[in-house]
C-alpha atoms as a PDB file:
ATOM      1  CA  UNK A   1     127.802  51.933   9.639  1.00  0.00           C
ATOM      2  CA  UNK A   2     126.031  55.154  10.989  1.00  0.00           C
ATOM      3  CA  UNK A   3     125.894  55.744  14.811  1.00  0.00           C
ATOM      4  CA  UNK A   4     124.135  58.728  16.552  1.00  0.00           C
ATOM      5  CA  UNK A   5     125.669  60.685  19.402  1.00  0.00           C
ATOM      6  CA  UNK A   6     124.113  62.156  22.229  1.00  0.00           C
ATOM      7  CA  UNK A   7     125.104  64.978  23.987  1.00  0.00           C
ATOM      8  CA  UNK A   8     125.237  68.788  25.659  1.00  0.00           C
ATOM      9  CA  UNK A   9     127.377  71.399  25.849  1.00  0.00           C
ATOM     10  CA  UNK A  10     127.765  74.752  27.345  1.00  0.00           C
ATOM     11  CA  UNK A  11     128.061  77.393  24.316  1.00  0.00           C
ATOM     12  CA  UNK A  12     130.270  80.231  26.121  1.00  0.00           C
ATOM     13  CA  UNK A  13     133.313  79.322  24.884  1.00  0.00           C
ATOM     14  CA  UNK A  14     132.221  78.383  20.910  1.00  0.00           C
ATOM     15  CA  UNK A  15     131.587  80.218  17.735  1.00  0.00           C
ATOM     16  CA  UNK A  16     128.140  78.071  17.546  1.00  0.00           C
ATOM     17  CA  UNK A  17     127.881  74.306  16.532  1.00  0.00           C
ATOM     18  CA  UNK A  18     128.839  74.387  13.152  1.00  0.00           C
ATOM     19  CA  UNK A  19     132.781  74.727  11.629  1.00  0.00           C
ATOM     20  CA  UNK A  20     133.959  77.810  10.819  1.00  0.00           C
ATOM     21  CA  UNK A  21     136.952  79.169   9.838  1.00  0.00           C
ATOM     22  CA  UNK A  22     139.204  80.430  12.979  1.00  0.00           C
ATOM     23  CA  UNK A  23     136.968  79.937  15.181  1.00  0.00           C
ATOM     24  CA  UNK A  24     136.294  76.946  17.279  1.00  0.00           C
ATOM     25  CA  UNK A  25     133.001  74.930  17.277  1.00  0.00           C
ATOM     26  CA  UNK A  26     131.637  72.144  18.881  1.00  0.00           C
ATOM     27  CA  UNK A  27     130.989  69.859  15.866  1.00  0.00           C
ATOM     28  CA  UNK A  28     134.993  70.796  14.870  1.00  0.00           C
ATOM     29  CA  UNK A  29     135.628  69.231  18.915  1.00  0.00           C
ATOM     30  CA  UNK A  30     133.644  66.520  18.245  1.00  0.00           C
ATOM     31  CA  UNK A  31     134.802  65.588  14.891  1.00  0.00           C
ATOM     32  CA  UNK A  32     138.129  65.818  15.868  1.00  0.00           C
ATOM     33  CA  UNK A  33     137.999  63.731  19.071  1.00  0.00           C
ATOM     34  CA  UNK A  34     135.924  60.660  17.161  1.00  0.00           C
ATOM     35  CA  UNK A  35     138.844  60.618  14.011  1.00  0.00           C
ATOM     36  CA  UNK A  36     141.277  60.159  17.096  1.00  0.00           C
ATOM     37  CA  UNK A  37     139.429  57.490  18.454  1.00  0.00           C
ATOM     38  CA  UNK A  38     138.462  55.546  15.483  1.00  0.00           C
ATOM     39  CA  UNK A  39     141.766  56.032  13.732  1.00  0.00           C
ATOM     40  CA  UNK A  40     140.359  58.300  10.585  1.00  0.00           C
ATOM     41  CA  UNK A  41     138.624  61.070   9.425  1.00  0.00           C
ATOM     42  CA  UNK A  42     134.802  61.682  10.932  1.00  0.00           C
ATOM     43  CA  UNK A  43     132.682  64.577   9.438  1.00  0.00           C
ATOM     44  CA  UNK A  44     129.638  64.513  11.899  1.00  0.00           C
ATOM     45  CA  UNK A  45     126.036  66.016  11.126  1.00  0.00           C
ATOM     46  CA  UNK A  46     124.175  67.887  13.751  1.00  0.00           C
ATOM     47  CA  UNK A  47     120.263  68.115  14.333  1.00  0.00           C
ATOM     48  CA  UNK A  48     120.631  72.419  13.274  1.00  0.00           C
ATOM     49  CA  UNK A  49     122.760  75.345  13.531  1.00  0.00           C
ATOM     50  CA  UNK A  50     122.898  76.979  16.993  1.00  0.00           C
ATOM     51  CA  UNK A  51     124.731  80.016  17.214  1.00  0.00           C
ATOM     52  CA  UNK A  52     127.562  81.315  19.317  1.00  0.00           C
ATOM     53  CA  UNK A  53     127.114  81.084  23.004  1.00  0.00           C
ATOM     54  CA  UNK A  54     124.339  79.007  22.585  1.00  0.00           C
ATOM     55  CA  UNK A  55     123.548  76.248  24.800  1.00  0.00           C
ATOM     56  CA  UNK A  56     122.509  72.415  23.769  1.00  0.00           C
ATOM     57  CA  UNK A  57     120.847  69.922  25.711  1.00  0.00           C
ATOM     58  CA  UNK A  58     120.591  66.178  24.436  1.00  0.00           C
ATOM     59  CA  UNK A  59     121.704  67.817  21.069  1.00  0.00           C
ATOM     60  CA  UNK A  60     121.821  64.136  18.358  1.00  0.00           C
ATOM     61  CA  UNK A  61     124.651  64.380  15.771  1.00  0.00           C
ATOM     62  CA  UNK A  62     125.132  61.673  13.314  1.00  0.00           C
ATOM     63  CA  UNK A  63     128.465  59.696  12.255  1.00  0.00           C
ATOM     64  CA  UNK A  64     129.607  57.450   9.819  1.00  0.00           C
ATOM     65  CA  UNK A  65     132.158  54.966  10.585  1.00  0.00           C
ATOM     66  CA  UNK A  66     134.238  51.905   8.433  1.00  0.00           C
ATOM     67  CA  UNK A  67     134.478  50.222  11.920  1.00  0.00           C
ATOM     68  CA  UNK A  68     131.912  47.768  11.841  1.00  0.00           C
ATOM     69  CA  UNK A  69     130.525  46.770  14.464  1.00  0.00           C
ATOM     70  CA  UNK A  70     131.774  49.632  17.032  1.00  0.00           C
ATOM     71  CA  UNK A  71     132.073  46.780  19.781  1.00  0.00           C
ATOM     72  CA  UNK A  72     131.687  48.931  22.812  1.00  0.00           C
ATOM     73  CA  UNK A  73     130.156  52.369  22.119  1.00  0.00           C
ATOM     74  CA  UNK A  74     129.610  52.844  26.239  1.00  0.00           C
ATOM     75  CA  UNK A  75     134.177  52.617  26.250  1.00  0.00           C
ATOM     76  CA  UNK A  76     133.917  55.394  23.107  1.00  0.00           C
ATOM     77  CA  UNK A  77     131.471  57.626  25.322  1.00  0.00           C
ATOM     78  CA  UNK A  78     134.008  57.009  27.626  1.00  0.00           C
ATOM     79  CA  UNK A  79     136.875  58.258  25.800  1.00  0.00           C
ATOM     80  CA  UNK A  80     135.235  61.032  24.093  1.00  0.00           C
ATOM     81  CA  UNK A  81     134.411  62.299  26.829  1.00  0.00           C
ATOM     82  CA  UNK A  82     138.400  61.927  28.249  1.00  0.00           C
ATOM     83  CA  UNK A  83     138.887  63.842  25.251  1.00  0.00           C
ATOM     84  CA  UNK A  84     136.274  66.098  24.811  1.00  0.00           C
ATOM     85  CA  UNK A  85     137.016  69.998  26.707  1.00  0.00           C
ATOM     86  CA  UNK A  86     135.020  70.176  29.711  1.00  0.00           C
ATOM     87  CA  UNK A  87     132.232  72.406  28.431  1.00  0.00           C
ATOM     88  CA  UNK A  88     130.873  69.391  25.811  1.00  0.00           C
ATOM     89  CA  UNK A  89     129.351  66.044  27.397  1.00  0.00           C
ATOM     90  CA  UNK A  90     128.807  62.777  25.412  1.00  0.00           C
ATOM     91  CA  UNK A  91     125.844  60.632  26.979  1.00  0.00           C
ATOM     92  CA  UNK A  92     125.841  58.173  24.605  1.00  0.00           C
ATOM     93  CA  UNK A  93     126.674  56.661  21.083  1.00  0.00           C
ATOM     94  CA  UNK A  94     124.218  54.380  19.520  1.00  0.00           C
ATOM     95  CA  UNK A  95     123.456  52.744  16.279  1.00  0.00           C
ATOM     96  CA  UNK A  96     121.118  54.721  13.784  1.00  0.00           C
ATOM     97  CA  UNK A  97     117.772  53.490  13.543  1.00  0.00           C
ATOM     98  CA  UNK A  98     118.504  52.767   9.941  1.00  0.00           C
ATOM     99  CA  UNK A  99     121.801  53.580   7.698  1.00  0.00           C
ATOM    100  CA  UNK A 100     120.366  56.879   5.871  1.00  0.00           C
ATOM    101  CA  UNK A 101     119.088  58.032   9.340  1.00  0.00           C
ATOM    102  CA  UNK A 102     119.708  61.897   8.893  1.00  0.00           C
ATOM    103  CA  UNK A 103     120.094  63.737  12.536  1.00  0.00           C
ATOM    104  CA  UNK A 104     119.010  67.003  10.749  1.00  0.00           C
ATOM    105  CA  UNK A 105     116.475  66.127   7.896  1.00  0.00           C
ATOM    106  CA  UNK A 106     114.557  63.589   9.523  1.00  0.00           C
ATOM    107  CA  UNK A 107     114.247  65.841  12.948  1.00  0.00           C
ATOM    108  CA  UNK A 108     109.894  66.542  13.119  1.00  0.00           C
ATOM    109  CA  UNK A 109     110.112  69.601  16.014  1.00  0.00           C
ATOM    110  CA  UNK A 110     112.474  70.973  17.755  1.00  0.00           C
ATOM    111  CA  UNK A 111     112.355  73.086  21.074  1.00  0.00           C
ATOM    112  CA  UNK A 112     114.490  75.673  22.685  1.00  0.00           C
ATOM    113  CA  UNK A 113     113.738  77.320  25.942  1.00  0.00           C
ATOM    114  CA  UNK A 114     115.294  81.465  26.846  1.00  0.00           C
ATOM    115  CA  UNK A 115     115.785  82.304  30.444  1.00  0.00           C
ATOM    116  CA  UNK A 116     115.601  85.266  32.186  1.00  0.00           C
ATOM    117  CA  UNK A 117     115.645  86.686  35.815  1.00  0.00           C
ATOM    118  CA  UNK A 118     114.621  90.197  37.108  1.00  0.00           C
ATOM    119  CA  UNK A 119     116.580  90.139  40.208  1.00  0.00           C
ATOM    120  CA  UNK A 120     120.470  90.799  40.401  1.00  0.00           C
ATOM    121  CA  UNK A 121     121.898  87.506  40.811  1.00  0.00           C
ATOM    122  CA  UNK A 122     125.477  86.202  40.639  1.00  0.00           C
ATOM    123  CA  UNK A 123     124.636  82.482  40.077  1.00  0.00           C
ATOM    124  CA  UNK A 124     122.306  83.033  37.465  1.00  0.00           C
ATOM    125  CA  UNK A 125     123.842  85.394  35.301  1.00  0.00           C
ATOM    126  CA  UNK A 126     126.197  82.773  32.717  1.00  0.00           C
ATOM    127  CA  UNK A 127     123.057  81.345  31.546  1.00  0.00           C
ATOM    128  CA  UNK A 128     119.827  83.230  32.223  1.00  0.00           C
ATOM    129  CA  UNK A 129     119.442  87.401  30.685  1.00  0.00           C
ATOM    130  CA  UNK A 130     119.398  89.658  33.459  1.00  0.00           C
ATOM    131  CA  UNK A 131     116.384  92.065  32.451  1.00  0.00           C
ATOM    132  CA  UNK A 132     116.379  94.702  35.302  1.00  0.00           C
ATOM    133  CA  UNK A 133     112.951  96.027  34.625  1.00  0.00           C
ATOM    134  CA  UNK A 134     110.369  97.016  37.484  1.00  0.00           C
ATOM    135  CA  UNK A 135     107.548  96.210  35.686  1.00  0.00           C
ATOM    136  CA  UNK A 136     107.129  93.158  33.596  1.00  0.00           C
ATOM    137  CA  UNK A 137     103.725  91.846  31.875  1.00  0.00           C
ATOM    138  CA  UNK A 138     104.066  88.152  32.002  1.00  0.00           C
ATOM    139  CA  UNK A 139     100.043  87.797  30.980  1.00  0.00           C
ATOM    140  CA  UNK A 140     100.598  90.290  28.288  1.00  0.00           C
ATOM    141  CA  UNK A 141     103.862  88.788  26.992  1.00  0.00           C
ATOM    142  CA  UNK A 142     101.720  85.211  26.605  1.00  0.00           C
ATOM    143  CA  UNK A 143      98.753  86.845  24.823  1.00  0.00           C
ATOM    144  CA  UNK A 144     101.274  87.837  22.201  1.00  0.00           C
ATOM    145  CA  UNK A 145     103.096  84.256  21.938  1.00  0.00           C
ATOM    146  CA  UNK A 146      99.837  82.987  21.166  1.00  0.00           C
ATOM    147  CA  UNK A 147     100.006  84.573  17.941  1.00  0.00           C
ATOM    148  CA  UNK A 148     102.894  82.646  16.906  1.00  0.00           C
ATOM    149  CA  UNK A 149     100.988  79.566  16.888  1.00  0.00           C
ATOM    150  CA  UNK A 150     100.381  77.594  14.049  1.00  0.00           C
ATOM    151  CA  UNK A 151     101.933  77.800  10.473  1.00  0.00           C
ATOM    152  CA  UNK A 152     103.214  80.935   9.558  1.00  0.00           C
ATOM    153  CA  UNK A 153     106.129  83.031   8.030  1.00  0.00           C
ATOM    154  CA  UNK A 154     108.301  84.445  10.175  1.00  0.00           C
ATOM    155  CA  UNK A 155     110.669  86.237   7.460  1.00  0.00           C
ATOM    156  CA  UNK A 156     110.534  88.892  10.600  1.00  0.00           C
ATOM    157  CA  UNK A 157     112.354  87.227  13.564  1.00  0.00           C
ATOM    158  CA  UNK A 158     115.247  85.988  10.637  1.00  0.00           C
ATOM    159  CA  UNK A 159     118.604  87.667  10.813  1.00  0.00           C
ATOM    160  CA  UNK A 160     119.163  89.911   7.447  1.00  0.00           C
ATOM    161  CA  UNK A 161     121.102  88.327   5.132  1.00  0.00           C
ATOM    162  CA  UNK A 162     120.423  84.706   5.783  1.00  0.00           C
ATOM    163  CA  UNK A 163     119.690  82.616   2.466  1.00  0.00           C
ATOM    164  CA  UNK A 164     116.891  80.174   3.233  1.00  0.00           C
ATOM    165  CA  UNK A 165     113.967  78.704   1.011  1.00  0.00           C
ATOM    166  CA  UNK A 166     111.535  79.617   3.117  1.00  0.00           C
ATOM    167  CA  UNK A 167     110.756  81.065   6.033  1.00  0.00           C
ATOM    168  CA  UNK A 168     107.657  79.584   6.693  1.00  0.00           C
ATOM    169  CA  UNK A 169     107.150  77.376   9.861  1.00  0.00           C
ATOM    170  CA  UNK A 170     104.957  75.748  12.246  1.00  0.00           C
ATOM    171  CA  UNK A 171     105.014  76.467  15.959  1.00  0.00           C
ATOM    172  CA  UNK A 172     103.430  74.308  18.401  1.00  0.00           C
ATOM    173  CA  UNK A 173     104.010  75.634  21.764  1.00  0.00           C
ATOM    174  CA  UNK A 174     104.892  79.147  23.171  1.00  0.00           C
ATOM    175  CA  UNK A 175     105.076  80.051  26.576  1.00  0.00           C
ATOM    176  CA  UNK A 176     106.320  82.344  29.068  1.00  0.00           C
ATOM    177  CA  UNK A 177     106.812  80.347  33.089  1.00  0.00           C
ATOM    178  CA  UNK A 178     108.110  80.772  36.318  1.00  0.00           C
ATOM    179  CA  UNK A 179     110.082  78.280  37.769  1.00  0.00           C
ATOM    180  CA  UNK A 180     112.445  78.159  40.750  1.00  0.00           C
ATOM    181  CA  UNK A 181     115.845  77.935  40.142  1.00  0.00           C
ATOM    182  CA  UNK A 182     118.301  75.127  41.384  1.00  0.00           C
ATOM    183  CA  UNK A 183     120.394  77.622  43.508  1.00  0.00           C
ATOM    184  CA  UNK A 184     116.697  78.561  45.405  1.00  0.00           C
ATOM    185  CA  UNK A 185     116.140  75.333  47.385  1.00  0.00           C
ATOM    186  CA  UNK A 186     119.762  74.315  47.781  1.00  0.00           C
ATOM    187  CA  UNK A 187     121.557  78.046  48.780  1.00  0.00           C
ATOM    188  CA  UNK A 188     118.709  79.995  50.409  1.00  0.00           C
ATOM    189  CA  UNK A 189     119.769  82.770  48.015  1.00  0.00           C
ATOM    190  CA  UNK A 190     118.234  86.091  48.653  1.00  0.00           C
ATOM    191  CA  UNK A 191     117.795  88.643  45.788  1.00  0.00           C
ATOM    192  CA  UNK A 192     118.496  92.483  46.497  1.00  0.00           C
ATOM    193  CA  UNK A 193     114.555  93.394  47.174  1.00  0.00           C
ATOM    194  CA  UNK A 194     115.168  91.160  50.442  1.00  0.00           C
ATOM    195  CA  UNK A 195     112.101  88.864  49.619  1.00  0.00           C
ATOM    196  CA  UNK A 196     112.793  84.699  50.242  1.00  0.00           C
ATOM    197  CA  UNK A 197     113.251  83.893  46.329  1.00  0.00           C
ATOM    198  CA  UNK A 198     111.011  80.474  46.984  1.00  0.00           C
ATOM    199  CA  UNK A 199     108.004  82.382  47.550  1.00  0.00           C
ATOM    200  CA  UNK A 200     108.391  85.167  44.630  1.00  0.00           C
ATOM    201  CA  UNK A 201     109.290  82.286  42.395  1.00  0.00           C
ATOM    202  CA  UNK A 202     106.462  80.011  42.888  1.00  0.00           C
ATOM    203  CA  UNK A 203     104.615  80.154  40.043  1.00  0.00           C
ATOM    204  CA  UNK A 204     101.740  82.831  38.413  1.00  0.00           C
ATOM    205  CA  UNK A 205     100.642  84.438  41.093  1.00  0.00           C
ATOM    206  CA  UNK A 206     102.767  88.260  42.006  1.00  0.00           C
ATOM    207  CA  UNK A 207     105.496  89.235  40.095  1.00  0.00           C
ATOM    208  CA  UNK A 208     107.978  85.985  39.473  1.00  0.00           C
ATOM    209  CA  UNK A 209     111.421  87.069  39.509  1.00  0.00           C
ATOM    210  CA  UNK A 210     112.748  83.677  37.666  1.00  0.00           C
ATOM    211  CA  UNK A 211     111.063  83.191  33.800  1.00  0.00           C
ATOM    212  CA  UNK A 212     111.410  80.526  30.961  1.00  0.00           C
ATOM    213  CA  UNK A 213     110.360  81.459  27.685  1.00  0.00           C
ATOM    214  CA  UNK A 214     109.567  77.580  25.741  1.00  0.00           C
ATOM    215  CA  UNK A 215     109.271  77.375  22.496  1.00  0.00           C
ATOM    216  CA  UNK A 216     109.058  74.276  19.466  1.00  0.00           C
ATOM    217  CA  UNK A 217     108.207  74.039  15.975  1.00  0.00           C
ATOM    218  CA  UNK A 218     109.331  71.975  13.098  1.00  0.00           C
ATOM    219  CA  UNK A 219     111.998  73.922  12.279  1.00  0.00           C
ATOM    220  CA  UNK A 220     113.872  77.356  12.996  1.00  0.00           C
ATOM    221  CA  UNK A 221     115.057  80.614  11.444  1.00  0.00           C
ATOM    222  CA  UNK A 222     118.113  82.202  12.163  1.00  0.00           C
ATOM    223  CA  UNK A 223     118.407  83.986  14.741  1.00  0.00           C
ATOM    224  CA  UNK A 224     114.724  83.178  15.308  1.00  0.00           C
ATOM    225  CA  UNK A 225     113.925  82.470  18.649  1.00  0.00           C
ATOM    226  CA  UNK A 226     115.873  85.607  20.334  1.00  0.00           C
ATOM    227  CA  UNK A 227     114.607  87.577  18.119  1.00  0.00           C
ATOM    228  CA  UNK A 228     111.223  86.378  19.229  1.00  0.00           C
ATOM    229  CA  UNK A 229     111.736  86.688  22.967  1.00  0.00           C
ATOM    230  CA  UNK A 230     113.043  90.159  22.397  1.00  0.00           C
ATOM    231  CA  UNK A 231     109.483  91.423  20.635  1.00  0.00           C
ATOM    232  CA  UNK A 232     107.636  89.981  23.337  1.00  0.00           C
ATOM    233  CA  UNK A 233     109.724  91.411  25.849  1.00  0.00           C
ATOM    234  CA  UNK A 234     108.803  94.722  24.761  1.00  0.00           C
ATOM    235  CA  UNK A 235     105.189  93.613  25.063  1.00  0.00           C
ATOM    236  CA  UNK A 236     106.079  92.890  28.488  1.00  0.00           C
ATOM    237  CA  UNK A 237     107.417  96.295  29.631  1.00  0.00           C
ATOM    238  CA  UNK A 238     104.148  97.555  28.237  1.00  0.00           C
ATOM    239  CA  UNK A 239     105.675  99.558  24.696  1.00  0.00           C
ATOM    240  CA  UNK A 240     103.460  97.603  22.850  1.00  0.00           C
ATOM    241  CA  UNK A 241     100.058  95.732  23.278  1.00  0.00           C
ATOM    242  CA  UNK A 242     100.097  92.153  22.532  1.00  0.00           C
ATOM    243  CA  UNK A 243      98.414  93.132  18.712  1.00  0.00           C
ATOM    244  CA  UNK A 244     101.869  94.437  18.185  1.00  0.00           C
ATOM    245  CA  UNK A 245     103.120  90.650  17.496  1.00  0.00           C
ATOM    246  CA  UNK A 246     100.539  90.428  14.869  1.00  0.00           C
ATOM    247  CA  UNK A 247     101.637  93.450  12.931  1.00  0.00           C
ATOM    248  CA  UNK A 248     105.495  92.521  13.143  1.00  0.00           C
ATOM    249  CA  UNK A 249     104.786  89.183  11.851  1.00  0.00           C
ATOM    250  CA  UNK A 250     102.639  90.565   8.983  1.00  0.00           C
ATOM    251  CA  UNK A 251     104.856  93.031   8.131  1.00  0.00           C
ATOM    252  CA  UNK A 252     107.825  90.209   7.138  1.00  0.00           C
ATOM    253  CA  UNK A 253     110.598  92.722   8.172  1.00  0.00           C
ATOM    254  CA  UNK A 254     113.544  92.503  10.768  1.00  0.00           C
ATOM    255  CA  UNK A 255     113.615  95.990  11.294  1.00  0.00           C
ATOM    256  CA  UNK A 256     109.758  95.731  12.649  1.00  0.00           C
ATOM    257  CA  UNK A 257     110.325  93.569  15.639  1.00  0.00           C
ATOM    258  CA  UNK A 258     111.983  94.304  18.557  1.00  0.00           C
ATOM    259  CA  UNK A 259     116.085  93.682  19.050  1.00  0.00           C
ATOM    260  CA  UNK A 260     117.528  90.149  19.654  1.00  0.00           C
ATOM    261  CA  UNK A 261     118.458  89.324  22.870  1.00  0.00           C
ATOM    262  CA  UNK A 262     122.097  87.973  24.259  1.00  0.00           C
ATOM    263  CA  UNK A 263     122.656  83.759  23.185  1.00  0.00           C
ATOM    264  CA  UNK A 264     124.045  82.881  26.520  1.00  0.00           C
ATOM    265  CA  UNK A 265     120.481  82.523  27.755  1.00  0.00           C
ATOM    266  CA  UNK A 266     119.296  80.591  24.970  1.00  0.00           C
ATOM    267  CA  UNK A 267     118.887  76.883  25.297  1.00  0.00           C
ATOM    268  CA  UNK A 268     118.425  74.144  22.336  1.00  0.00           C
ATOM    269  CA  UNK A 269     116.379  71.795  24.250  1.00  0.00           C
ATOM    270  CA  UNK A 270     116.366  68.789  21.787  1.00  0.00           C
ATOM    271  CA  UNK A 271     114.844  67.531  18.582  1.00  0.00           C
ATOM    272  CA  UNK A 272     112.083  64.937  17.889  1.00  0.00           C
ATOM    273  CA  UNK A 273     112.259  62.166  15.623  1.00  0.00           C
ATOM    274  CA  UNK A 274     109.786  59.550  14.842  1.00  0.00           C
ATOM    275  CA  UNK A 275     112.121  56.179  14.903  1.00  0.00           C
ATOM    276  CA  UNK A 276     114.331  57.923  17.694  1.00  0.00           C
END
């Protein structure tokens, strides 16, 4: 019988989500933790590939088991997560939707969201990019996303190398925002310029020191998104107008568009499906 499974994880300490050899990964964690459980091998199938350092939010997997029925899949999310390092969360384990439900193949969009902050600040730092810039064209920087709207090939955000079929997808939303963080209303932080990081962080207006880049399409490249977020970025410090995205993206090459940024900030924030 085939079961999905829920979950997050914090990326920091993994190669990405898929095995590798000598290095550890989360699917490796998980796969390993369900054969203990259910008393044989598991091989588990993930909704896509996120890379080292990478984060995952309500990530779906797929498993296969001979146990059938799994009885009491709220005692397995239990003891997974007994199991399970620290850094990797189970929320739940459900029956598929149907027995050739495939968590990857079957997934219609998927979204990913890269933070940043502008301010030195110790409790952002493990999972937002620090860009210490003065100036920073947020308007600018969304002109340009625009352009990556609708069906395209994006051969130029794809890391060299990668063997694909095609890089041609659709993207659905792209957006630069403000937001708050957590720390804000509960700490009283103060950044280093002094100012009460409530008011520079509420929303368009002035120069928001907190940022959220959002992002979701049917499917992505490798390497993809922070090589994305790194073009517009330099549209945003104002080395390139926000035409500049249309002539990476027309160009199809790597070298065109601007450098990738760090994976700690990077976020997958789920897939869609239409039965799940």
């Amino acid at each position: 019988m085939r079961y999905t499974v829920r979950l997050s994880y914090d990326g920091a300490d993994f190669s990405g989500w898929q095995v590798q050899p000598n290095a550890k990964s989360i699917q490796e964690c998980l796969q390993a933790a369900l054969s203990t459980l259910l008393g044989g091998a598991v091989s588990v199938t993930g909704a896509g590939r996120t890379d080292a350092n990478v984060n995952a939010v309500n990530y779906l997997a797929h498993f296969d088991t001979a146990q059938e029925p799994l009885r009491d899949a709220r005692t397995l999310c239990y003891k997974l997560n007994a199991i399970l390092p620290p850094s990797i969360v189970v929320h739940e384990v459900l029956p598929a939707p149907s027995e050739d439900f495939h968590a990857r193949f079957d997934a219609t969009g998927r979204e990913y969201k890269y933070f940043i902050h502008r301010h030195k600040d110790p409790f952002a730092l493990k999972w937002s990019y620090w860009f210490d810039y003065d100036f920073l064209d947020v308007d600018a920087m969304n002109d340009a996303a625009s352009f990556l709207l609708g069906t395209h090939d994006f051969a130029c955000f794809q890391k060299k190398g990668t063997d694909t079929k095609t890089s041609i997808c659709t993207v659905t939303q792209a957006v630069w925002t403000p937001y708050t963080p957590v720390h804000a209303g509960v700490s009283g932080f103060i950044p280093q310029d002094g100012k009460c990081l409530r008011t520079i962080c509420k929303g368009a207006e002035g120069d928001p020191s907190y940022l959220f880049f959002d992002i979701c399409a049917d499917r992505f490249l490798r390497n993809m998104v922070r090589a994305v977020v790194g073009t517009l970025l330099e549209i945003g410090r104002g080395k390139h107008g926000p035409d500049w995205m249309k002539e990476v993206m027309v160009s199809g090459s790597r070298s065109a568009a601007g450098e990738s940024v760090p994976g700690h900030a990077l976020f997958f924030c789920g897939a869609s499906y239409p039965e799940v």
